[in-house]
PDB file of N, CA and C in Angstrom:
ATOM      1  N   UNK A   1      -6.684  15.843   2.749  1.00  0.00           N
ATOM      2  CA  UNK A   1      -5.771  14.753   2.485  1.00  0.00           C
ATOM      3  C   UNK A   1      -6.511  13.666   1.713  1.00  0.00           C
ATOM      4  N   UNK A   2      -6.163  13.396   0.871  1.00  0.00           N
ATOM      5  CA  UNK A   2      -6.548  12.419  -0.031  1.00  0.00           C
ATOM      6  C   UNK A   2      -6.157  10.959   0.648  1.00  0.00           C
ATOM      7  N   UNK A   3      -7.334  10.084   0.616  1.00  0.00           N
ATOM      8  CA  UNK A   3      -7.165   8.752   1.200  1.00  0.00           C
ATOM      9  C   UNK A   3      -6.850   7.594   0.204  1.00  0.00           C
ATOM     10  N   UNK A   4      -5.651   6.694   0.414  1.00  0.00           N
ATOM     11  CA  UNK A   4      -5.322   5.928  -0.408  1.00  0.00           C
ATOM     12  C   UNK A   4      -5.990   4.395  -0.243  1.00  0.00           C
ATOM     13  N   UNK A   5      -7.095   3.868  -0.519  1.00  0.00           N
ATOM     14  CA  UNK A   5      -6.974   2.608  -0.509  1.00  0.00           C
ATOM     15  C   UNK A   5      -7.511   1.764  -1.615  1.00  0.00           C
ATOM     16  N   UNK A   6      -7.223   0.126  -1.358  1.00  0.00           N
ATOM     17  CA  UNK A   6      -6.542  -0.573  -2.091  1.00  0.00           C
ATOM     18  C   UNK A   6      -8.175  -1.009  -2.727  1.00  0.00           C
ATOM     19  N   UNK A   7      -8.295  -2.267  -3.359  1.00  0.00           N
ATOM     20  CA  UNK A   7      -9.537  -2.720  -3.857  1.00  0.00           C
ATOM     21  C   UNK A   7     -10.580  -3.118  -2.850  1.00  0.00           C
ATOM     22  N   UNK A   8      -9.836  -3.370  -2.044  1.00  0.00           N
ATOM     23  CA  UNK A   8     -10.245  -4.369  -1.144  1.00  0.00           C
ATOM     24  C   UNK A   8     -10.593  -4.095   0.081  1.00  0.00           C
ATOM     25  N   UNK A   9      -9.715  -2.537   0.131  1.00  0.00           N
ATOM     26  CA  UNK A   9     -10.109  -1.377   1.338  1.00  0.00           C
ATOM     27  C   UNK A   9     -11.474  -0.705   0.751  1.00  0.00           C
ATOM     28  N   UNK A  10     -11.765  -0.131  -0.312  1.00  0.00           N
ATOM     29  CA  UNK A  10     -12.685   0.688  -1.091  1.00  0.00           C
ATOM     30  C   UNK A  10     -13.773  -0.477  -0.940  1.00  0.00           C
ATOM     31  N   UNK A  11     -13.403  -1.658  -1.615  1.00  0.00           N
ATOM     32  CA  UNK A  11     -15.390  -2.615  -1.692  1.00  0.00           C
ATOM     33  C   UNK A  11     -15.662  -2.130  -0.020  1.00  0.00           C
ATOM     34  N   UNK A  12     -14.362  -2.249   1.026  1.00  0.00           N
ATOM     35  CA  UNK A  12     -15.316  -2.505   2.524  1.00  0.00           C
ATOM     36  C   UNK A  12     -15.811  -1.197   2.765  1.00  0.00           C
ATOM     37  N   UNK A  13     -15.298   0.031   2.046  1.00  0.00           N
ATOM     38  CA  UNK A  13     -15.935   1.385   2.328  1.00  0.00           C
ATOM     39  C   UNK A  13     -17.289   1.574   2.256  1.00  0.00           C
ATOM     40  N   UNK A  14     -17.255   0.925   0.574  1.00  0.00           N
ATOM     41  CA  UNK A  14     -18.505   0.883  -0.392  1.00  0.00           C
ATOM     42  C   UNK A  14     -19.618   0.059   0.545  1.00  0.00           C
ATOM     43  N   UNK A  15     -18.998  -1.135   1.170  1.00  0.00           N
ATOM     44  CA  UNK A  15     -20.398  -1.513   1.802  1.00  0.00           C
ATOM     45  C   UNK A  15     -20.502  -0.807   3.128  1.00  0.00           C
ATOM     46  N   UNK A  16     -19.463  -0.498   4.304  1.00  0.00           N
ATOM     47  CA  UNK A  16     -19.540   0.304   5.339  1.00  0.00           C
ATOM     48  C   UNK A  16     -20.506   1.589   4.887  1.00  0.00           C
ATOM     49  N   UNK A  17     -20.690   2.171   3.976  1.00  0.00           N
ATOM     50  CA  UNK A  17     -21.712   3.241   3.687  1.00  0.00           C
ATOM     51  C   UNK A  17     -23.061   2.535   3.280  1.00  0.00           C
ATOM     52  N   UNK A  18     -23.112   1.991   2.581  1.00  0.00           N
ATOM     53  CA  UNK A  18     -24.223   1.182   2.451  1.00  0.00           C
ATOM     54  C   UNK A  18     -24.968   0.861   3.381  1.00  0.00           C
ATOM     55  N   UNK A  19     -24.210   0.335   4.345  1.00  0.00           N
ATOM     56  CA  UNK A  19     -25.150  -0.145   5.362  1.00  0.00           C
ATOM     57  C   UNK A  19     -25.418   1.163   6.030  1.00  0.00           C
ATOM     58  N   UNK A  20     -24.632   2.184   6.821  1.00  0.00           N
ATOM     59  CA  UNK A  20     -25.333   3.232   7.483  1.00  0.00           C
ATOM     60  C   UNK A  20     -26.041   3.917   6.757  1.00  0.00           C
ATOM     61  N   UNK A  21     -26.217   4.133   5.316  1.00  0.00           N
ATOM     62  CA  UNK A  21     -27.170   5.102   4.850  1.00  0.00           C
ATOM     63  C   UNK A  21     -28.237   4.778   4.745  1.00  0.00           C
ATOM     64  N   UNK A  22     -28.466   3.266   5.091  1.00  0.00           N
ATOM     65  CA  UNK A  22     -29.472   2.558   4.736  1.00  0.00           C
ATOM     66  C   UNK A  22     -30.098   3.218   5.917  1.00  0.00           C
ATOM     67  N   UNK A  23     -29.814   3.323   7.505  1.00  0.00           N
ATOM     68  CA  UNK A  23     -30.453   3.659   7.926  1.00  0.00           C
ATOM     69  C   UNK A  23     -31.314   5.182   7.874  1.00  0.00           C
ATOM     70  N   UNK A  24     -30.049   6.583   7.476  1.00  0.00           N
ATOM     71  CA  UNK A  24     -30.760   7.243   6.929  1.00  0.00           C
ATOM     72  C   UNK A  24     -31.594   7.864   5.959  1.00  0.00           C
ATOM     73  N   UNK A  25     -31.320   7.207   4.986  1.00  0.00           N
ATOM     74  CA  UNK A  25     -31.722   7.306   3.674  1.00  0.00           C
ATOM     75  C   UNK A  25     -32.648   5.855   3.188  1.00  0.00           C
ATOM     76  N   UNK A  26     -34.473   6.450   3.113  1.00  0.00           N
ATOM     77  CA  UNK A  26     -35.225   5.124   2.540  1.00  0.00           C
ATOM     78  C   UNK A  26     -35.392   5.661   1.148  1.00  0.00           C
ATOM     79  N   UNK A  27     -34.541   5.240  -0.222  1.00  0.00           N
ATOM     80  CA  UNK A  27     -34.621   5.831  -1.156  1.00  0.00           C
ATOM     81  C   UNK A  27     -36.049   5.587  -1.727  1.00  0.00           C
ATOM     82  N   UNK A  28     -36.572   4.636  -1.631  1.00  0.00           N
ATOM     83  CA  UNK A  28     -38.014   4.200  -2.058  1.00  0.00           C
ATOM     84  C   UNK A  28     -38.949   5.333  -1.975  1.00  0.00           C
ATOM     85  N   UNK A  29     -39.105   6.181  -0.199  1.00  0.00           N
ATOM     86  CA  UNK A  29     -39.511   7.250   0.627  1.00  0.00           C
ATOM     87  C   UNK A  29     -38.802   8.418   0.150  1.00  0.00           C
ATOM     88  N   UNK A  30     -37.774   8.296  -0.545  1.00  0.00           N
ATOM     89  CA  UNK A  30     -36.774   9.469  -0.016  1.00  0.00           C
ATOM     90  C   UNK A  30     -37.127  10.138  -1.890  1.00  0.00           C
ATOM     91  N   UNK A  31     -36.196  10.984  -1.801  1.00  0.00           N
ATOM     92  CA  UNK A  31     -35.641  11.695  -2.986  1.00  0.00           C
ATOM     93  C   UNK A  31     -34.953  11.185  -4.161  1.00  0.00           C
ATOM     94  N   UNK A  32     -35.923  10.725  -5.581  1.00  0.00           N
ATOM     95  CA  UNK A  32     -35.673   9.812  -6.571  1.00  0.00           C
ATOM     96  C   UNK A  32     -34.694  10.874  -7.320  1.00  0.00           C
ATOM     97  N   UNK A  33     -34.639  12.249  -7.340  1.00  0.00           N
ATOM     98  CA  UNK A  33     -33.546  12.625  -8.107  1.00  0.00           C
ATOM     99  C   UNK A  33     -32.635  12.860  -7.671  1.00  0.00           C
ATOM    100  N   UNK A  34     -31.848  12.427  -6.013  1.00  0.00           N
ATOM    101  CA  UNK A  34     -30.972  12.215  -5.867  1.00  0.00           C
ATOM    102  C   UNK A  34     -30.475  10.909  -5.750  1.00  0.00           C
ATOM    103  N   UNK A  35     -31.525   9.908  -6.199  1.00  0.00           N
ATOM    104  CA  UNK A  35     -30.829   8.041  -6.309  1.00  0.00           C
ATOM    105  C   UNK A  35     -30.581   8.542  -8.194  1.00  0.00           C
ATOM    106  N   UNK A  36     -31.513   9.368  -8.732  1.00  0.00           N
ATOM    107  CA  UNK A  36     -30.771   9.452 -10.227  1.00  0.00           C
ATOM    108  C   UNK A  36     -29.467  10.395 -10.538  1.00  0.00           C
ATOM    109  N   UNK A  37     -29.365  11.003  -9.579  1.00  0.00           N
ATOM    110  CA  UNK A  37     -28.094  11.311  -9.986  1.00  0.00           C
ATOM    111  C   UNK A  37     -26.700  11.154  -9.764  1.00  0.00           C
ATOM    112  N   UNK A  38     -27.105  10.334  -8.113  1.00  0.00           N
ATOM    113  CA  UNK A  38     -26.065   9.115  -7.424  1.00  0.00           C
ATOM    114  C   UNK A  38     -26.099   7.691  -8.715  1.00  0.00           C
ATOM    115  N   UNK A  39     -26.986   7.572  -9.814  1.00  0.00           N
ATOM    116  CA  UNK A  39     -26.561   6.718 -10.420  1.00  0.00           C
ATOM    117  C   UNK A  39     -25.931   6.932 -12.135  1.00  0.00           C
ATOM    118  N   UNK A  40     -25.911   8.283 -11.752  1.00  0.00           N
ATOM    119  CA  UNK A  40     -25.156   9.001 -12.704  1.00  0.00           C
ATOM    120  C   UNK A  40     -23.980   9.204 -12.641  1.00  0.00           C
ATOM    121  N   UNK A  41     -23.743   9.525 -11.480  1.00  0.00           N
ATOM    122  CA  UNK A  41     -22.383   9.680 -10.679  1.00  0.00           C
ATOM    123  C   UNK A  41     -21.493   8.207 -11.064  1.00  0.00           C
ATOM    124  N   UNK A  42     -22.316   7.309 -10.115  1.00  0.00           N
ATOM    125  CA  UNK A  42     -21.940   5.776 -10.818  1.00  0.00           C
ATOM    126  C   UNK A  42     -21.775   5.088 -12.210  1.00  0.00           C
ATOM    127  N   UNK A  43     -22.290   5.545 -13.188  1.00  0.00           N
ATOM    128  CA  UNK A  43     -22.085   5.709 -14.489  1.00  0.00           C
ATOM    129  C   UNK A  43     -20.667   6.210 -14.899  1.00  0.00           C
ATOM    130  N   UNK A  44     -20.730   7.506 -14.710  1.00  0.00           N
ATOM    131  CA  UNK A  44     -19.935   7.931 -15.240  1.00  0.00           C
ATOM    132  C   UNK A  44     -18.074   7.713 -14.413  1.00  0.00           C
ATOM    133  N   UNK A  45     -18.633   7.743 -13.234  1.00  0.00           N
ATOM    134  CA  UNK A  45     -17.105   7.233 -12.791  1.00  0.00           C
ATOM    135  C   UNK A  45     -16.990   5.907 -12.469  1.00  0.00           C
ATOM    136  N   UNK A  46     -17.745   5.112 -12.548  1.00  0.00           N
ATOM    137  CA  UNK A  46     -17.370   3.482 -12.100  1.00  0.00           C
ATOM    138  C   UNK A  46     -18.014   2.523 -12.508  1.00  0.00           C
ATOM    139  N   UNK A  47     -18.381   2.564 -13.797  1.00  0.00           N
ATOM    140  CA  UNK A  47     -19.519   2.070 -14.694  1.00  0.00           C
ATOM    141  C   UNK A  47     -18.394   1.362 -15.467  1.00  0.00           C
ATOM    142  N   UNK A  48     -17.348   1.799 -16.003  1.00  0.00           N
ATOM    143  CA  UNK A  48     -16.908   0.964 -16.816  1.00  0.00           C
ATOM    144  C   UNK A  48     -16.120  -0.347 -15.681  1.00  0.00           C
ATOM    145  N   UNK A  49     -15.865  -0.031 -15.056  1.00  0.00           N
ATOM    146  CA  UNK A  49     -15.447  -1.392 -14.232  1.00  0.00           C
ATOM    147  C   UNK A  49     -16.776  -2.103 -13.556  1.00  0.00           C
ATOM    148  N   UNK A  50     -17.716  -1.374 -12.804  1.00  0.00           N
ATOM    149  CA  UNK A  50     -18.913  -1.756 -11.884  1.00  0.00           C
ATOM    150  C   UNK A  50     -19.614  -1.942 -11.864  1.00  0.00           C
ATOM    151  N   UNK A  51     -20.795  -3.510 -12.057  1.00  0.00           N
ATOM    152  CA  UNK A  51     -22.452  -3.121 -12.264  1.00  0.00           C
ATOM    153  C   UNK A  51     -22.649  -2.321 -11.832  1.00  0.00           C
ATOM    154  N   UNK A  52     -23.738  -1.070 -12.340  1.00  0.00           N
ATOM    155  CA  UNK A  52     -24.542  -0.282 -11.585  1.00  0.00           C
ATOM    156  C   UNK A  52     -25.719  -0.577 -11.726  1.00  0.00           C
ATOM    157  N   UNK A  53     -26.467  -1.737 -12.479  1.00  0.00           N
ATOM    158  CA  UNK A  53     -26.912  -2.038 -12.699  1.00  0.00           C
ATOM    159  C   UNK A  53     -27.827  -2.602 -11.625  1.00  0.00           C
ATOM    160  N   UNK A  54     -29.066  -3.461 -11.601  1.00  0.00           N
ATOM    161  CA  UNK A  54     -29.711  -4.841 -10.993  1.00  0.00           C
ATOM    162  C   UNK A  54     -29.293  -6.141 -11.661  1.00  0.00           C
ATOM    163  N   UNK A  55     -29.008  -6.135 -13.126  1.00  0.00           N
ATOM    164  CA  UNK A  55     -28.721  -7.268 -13.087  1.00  0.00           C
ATOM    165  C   UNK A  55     -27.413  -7.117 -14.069  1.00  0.00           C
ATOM    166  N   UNK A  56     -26.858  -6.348 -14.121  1.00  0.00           N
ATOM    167  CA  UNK A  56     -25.741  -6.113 -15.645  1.00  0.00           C
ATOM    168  C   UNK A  56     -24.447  -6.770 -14.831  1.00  0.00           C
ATOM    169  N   UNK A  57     -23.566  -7.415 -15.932  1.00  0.00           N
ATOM    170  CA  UNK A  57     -22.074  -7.775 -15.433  1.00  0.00           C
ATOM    171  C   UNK A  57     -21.266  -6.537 -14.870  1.00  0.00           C
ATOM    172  N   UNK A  58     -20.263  -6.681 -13.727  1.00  0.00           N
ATOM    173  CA  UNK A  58     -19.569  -6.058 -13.825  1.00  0.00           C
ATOM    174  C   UNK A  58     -18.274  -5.973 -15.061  1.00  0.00           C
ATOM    175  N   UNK A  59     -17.735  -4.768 -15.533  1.00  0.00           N
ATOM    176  CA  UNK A  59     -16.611  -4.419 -16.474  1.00  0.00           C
ATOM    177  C   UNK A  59     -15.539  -5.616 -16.143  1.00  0.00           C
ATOM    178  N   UNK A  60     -14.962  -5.141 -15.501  1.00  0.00           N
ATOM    179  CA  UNK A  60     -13.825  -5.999 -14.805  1.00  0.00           C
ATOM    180  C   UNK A  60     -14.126  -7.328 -13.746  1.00  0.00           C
ATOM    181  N   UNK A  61     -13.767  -8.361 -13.861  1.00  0.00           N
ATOM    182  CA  UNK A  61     -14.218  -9.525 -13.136  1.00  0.00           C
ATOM    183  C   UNK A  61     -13.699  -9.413 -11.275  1.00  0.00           C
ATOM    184  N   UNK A  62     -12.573  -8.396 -11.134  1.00  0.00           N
ATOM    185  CA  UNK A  62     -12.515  -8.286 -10.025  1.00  0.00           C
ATOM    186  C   UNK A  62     -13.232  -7.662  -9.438  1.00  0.00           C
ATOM    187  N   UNK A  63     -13.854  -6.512  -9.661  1.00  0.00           N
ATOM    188  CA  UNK A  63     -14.979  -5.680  -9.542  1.00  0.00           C
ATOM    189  C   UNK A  63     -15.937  -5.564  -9.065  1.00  0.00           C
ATOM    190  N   UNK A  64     -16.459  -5.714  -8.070  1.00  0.00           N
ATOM    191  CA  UNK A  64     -17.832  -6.266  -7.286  1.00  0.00           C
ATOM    192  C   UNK A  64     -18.609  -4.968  -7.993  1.00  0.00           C
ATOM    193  N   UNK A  65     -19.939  -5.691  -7.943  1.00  0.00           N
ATOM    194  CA  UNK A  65     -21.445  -5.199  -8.987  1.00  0.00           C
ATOM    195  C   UNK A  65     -22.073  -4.274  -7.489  1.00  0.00           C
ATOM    196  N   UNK A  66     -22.345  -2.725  -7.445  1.00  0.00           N
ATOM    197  CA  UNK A  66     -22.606  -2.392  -6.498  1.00  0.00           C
ATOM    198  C   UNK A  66     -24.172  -2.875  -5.880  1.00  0.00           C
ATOM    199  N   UNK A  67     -25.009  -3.467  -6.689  1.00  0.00           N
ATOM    200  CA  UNK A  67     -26.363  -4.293  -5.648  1.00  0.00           C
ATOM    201  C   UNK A  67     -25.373  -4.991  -4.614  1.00  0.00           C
ATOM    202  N   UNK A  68     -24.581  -5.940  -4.418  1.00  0.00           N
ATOM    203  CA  UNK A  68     -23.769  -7.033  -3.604  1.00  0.00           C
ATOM    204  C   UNK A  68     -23.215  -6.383  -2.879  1.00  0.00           C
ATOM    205  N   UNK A  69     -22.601  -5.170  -3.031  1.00  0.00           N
ATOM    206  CA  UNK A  69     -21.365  -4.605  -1.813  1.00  0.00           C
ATOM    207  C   UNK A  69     -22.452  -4.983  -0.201  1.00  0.00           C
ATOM    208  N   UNK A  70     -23.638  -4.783  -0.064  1.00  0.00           N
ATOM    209  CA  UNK A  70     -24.144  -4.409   0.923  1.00  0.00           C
ATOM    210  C   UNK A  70     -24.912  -6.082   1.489  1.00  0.00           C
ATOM    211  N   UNK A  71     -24.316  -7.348   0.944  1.00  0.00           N
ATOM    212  CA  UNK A  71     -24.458  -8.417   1.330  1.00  0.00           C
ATOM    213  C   UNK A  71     -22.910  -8.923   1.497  1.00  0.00           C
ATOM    214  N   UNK A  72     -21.934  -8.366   0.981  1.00  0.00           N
ATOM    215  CA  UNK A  72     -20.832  -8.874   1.257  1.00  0.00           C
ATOM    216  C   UNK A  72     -19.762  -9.002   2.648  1.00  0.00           C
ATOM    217  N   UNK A  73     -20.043  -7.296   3.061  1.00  0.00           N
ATOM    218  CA  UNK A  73     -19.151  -7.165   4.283  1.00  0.00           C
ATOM    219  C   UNK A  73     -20.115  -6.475   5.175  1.00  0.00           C
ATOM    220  N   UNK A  74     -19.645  -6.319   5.999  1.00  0.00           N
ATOM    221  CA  UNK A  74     -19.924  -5.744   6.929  1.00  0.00           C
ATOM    222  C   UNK A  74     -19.894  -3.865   7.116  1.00  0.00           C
ATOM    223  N   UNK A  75     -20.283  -3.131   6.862  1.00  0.00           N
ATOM    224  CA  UNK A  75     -20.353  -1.874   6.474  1.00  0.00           C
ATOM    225  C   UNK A  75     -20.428  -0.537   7.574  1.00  0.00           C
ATOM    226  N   UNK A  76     -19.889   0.846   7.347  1.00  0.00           N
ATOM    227  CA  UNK A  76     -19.525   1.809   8.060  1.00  0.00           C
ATOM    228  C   UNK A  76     -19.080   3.093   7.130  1.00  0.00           C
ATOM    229  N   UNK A  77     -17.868   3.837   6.722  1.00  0.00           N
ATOM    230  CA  UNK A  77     -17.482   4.938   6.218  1.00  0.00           C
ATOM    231  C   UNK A  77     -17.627   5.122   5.185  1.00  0.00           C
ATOM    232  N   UNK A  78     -18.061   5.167   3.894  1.00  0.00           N
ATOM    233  CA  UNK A  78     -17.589   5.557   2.985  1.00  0.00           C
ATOM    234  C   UNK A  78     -17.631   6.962   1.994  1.00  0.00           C
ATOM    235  N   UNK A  79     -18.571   7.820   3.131  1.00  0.00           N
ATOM    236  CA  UNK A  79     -18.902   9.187   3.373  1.00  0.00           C
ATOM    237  C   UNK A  79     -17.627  10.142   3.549  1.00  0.00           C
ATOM    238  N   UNK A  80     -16.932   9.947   4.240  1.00  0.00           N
ATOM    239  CA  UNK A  80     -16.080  10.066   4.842  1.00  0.00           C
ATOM    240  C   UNK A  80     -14.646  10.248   3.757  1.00  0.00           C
ATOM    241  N   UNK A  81     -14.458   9.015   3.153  1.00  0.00           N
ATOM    242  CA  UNK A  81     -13.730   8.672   2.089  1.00  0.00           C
ATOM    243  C   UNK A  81     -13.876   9.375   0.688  1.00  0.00           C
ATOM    244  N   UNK A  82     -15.466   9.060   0.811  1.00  0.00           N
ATOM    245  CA  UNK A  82     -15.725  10.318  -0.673  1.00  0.00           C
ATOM    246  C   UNK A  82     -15.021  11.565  -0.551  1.00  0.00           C
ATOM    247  N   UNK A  83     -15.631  12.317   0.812  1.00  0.00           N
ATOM    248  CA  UNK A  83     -15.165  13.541   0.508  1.00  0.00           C
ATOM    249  C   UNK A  83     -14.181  14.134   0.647  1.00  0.00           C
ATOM    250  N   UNK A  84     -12.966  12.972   1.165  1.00  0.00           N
ATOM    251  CA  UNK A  84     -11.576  13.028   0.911  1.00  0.00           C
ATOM    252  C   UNK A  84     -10.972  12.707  -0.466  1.00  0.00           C
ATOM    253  N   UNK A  85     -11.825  12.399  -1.300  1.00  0.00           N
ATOM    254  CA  UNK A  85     -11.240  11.766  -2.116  1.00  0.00           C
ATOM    255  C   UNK A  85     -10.592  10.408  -2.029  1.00  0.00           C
ATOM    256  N   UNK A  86     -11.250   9.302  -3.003  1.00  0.00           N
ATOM    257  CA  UNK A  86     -10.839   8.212  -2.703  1.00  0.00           C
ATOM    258  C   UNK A  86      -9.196   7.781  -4.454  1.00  0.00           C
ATOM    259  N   UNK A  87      -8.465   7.205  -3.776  1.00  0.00           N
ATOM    260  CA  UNK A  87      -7.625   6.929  -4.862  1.00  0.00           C
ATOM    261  C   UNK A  87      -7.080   5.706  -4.271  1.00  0.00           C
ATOM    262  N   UNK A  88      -7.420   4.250  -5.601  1.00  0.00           N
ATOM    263  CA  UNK A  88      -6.554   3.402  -5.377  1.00  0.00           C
ATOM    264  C   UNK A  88      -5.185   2.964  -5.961  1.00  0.00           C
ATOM    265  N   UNK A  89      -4.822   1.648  -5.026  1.00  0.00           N
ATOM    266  CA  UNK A  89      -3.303   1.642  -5.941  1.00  0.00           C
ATOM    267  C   UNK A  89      -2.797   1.089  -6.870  1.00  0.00           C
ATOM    268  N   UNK A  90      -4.658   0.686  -7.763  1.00  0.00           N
ATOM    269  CA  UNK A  90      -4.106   0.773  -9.285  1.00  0.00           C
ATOM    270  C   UNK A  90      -4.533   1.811 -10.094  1.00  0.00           C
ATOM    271  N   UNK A  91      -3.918   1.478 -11.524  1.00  0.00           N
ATOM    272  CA  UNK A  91      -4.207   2.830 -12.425  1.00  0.00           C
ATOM    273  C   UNK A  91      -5.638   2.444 -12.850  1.00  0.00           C
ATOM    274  N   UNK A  92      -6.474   1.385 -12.971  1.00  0.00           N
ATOM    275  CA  UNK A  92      -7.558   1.715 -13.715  1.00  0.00           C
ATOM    276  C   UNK A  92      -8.587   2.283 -12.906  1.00  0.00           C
ATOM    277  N   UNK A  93      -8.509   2.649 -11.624  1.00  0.00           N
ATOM    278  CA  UNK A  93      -9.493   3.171 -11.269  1.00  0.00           C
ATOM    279  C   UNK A  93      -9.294   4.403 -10.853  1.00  0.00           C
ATOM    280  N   UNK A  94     -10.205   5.496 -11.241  1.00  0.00           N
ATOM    281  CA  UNK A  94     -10.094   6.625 -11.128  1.00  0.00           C
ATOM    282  C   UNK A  94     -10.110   7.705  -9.722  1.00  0.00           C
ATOM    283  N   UNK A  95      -9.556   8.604  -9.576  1.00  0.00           N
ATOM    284  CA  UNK A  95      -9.756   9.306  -8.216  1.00  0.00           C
ATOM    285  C   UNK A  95     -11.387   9.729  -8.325  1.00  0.00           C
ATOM    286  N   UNK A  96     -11.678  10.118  -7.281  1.00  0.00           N
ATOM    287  CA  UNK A  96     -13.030  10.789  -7.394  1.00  0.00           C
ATOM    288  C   UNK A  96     -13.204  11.532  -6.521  1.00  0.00           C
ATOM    289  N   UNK A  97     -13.244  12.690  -6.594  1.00  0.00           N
ATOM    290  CA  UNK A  97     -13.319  13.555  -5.360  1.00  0.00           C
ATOM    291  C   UNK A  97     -15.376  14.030  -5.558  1.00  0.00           C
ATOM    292  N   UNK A  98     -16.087  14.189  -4.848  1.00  0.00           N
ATOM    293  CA  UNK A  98     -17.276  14.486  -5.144  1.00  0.00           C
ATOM    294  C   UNK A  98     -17.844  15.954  -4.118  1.00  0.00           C
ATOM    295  N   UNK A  99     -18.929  16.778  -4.360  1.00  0.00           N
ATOM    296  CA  UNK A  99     -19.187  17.798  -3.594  1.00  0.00           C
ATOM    297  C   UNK A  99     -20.089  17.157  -2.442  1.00  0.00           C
ATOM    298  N   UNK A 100     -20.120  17.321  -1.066  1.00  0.00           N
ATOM    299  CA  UNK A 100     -21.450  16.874   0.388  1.00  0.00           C
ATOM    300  C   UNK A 100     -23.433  16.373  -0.738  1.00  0.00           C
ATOM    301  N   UNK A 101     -23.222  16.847  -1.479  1.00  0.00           N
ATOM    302  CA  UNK A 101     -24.721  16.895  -1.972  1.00  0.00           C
ATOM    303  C   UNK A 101     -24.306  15.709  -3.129  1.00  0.00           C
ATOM    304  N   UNK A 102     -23.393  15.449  -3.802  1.00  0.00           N
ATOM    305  CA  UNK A 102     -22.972  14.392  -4.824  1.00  0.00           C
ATOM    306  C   UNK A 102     -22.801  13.208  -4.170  1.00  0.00           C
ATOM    307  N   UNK A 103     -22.134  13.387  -2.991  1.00  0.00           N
ATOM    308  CA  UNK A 103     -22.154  11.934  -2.029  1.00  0.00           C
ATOM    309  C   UNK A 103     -23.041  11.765  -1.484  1.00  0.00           C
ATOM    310  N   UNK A 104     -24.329  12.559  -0.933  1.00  0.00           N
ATOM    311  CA  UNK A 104     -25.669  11.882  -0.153  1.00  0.00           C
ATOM    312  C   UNK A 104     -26.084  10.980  -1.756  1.00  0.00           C
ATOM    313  N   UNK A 105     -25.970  11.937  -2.991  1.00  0.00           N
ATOM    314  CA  UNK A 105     -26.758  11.167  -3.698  1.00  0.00           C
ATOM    315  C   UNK A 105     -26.224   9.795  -3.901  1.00  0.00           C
ATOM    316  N   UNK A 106     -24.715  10.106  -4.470  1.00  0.00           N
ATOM    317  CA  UNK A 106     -24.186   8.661  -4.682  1.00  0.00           C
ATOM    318  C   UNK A 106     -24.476   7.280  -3.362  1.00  0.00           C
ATOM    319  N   UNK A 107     -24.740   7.878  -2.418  1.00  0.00           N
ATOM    320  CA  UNK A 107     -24.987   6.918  -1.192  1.00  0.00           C
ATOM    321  C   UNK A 107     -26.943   6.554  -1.394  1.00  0.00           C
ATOM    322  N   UNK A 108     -27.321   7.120  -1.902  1.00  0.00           N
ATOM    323  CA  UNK A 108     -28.705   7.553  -1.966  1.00  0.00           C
ATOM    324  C   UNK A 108     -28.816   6.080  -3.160  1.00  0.00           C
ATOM    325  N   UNK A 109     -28.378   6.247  -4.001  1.00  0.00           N
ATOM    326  CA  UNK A 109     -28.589   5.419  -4.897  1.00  0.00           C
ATOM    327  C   UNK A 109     -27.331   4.119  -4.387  1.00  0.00           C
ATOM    328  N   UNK A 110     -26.606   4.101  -3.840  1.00  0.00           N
ATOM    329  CA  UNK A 110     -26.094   2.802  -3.796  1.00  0.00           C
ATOM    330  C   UNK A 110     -27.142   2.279  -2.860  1.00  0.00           C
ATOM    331  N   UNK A 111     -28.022   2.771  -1.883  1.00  0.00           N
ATOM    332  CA  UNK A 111     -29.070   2.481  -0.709  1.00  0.00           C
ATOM    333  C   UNK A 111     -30.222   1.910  -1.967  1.00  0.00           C
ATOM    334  N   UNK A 112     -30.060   2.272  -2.927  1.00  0.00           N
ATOM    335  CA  UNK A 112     -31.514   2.103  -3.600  1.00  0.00           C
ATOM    336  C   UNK A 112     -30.853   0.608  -4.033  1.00  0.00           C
ATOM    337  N   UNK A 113     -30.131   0.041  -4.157  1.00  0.00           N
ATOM    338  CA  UNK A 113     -30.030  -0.852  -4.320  1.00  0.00           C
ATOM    339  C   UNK A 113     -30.365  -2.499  -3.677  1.00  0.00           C
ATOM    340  N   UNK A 114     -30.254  -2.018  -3.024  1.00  0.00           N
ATOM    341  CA  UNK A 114     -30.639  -3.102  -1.730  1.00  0.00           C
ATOM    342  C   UNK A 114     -32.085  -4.121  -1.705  1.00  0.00           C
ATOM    343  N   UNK A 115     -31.701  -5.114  -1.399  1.00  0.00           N
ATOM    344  CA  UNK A 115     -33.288  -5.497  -1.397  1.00  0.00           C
ATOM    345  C   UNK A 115     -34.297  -5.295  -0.894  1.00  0.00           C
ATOM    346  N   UNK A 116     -35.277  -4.956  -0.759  1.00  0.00           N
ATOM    347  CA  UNK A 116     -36.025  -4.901   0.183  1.00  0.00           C
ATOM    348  C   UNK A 116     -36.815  -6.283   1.056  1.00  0.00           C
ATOM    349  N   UNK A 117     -36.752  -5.787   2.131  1.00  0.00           N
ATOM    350  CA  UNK A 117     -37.225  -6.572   3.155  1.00  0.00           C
ATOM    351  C   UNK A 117     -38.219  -7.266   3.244  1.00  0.00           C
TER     352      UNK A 117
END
């Protein structure tokens, strides 16, 4: 079943994963060609709206820059959501359905984002 949510449901996904992968995943320690291809992933599907950057604008001004998702809210699923497929309820953003090994990475590299301590 494909999960529908809104902008505002998806940023709290985006940081709800953030924060738990942080605990499993130390990308620094961990596996650099799966933070490069979690930021490939990010490129190519959410790059034109999303910093993926450290310091680049986001596309769209509503758009939160994914370094910030993981200072913004409070964080939990978004594992979960990937591999249901996430679709919101506008048109510019795209569905994304991803394979178990495309979402550690994409989580892999949104974790690489983070500041360190």
């Amino acid at each position: 079943m494909v999960r529908i949510l809104d902008l505002a449901g998806l940023t709290v996904a985006f940081v709800v994963a953030v924060a738990s992968v942080r605990a499993q995943t130390d990308p620094a320690a961990g596996d650099l060609a799966a933070v490069d291809l979690g930021r490939g992933i990010a490129e190519v599907n959410c790059g034109a709206c999303h910093a993926v950057g450290q310091d680049d604008p986001s596309g769209m001004e509503t758009a939160p820059a994914f370094r910030d998702l993981g200072t913004l809210y409070p964080v939990e699923t978004l594992a979960e959501s990937l591999a249901e497929g996430i679709v919101t309820g506008h048109e510019g953003m795209p569905e994304i359905e991803l394979e178990p090994e495309e979402i550690e990475a994409f989580l892999a590299y949104l974790a690489s984002l983070r500041p360190k301590p």
